[in-house]
C-alpha atoms as a PDB file:
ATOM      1  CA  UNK A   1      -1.601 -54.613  48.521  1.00  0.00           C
ATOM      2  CA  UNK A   2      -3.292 -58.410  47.454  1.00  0.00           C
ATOM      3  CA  UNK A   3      -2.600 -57.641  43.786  1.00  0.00           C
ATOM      4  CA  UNK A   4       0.802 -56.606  44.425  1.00  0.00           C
ATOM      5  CA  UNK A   5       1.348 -59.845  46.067  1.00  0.00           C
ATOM      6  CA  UNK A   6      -0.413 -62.099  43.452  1.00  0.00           C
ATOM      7  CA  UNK A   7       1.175 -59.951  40.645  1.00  0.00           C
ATOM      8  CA  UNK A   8       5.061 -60.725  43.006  1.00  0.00           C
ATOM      9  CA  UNK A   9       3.827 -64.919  42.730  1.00  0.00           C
ATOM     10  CA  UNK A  10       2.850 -64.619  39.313  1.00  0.00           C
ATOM     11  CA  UNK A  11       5.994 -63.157  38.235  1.00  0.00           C
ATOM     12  CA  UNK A  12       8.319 -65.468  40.132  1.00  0.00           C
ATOM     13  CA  UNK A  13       6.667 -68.227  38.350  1.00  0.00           C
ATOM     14  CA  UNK A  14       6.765 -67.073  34.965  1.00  0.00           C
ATOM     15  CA  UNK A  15      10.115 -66.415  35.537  1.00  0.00           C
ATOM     16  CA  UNK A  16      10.714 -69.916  37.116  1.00  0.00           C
ATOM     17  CA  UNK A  17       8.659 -70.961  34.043  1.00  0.00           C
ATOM     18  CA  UNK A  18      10.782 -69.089  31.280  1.00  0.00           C
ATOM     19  CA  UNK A  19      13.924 -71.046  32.862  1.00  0.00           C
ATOM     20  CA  UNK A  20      12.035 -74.623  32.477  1.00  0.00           C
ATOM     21  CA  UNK A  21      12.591 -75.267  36.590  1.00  0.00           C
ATOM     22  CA  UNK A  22      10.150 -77.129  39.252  1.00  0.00           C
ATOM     23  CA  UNK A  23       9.349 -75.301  41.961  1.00  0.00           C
ATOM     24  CA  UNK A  24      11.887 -77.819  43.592  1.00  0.00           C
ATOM     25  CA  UNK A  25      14.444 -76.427  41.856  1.00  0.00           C
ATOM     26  CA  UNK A  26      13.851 -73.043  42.684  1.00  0.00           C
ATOM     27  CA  UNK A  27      13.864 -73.955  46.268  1.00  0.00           C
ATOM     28  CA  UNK A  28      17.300 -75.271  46.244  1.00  0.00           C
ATOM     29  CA  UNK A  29      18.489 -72.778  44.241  1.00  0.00           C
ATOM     30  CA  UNK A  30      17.037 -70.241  46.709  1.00  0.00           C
ATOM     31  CA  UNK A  31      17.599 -71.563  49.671  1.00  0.00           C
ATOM     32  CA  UNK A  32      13.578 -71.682  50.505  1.00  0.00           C
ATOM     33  CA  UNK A  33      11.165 -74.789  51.123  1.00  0.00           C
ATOM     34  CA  UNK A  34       9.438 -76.003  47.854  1.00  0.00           C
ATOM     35  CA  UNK A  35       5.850 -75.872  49.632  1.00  0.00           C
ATOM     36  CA  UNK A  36       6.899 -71.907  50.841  1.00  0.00           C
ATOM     37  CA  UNK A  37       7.765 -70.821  47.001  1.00  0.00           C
ATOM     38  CA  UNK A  38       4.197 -72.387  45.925  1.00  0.00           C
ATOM     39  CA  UNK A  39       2.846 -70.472  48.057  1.00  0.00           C
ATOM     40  CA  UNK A  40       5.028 -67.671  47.445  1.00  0.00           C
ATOM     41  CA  UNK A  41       3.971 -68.352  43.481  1.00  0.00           C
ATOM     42  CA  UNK A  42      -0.138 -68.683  44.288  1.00  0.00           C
ATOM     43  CA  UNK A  43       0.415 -64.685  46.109  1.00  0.00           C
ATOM     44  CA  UNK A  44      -0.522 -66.484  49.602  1.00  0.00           C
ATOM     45  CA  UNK A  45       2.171 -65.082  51.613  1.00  0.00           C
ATOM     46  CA  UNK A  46       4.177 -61.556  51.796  1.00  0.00           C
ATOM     47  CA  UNK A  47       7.716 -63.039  50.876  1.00  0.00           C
ATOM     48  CA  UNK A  48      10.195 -60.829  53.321  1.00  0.00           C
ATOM     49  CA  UNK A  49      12.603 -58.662  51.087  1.00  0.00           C
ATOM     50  CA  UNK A  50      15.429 -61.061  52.476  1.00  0.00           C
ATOM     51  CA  UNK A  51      13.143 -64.205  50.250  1.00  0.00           C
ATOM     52  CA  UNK A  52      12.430 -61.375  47.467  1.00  0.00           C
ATOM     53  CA  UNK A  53      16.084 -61.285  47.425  1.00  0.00           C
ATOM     54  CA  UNK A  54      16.971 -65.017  47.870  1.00  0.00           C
ATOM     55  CA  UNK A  55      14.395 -65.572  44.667  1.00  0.00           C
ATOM     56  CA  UNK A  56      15.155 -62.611  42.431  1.00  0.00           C
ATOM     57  CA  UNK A  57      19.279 -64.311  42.723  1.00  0.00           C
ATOM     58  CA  UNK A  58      18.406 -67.722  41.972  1.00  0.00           C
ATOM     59  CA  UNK A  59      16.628 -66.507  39.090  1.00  0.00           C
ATOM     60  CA  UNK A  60      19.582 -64.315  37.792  1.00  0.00           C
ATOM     61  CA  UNK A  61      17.485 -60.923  38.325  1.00  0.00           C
ATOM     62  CA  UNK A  62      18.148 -58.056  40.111  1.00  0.00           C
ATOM     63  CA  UNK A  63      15.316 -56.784  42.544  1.00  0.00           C
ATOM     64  CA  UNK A  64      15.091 -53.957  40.490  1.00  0.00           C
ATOM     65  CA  UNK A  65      14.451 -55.815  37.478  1.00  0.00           C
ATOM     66  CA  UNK A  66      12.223 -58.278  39.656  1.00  0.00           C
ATOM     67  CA  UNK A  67      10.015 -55.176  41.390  1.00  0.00           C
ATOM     68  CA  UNK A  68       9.950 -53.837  37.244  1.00  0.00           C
ATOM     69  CA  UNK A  69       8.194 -57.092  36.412  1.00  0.00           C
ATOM     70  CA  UNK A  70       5.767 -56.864  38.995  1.00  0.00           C
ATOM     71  CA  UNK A  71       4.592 -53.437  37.926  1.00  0.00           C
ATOM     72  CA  UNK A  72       4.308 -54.222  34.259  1.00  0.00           C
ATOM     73  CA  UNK A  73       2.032 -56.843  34.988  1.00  0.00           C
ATOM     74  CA  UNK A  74       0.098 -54.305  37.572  1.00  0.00           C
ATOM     75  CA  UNK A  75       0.154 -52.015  34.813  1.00  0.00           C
ATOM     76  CA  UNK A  76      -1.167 -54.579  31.865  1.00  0.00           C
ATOM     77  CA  UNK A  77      -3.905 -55.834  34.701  1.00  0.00           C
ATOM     78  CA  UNK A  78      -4.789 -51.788  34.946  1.00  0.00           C
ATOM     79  CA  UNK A  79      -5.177 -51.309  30.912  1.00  0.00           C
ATOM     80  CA  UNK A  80      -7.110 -54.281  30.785  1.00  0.00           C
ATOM     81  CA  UNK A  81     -10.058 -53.069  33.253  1.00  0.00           C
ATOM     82  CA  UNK A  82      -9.967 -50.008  31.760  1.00  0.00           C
ATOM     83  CA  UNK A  83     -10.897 -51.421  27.989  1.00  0.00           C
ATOM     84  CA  UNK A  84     -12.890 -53.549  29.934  1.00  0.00           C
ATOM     85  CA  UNK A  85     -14.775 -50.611  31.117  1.00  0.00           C
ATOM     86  CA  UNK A  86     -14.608 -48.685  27.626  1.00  0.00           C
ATOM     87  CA  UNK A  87     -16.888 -51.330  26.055  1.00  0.00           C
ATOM     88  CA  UNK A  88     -18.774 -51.997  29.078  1.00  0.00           C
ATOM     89  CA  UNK A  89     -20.082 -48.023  28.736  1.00  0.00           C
END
């Protein structure tokens, strides 16, 4: 469930990122404090699917799309152990 969560902050803020925004701007475009989506972004707190929402519209993304993200990144974080593990052996 943790790397879910960091692997939900660390795609809001590449997406943030790919769109050249502050983490201010985010906030007002979500509706959400600025201190909350840092925190949100660092995978500190379990965003409610109403702020999933709120995030995934400001950033012109469906939650599908979002959720899709997040799993790529689980799934490149996956392959990477297991190489990891293939040379370790």
């Amino acid at each position: 469930m943790k790397a879910f969560v960091e692997d939900f902050g660390v795609t809001i803020r590449q997406l943030r990122e790919d769109r050249g925004w502050s983490q201010e701007e985010l906030a007002e475009r979500s509706d959400l404090n600025r201190s909350y989506v840092g925190e949100v972004e660092r995978g500190r707190v379990i965003p409610s699917i109403v702020t999933a929402q709120k995030l995934a519209t400001a950033l012109g993304i469906n939650m599908v799309g979002l959720l899709m993200r997040c799993e790529q990144l689980e799934q490149s974080r996956l392959a990477r152990r297991i190489n990891l593990a293939a040379i370790a052996c």
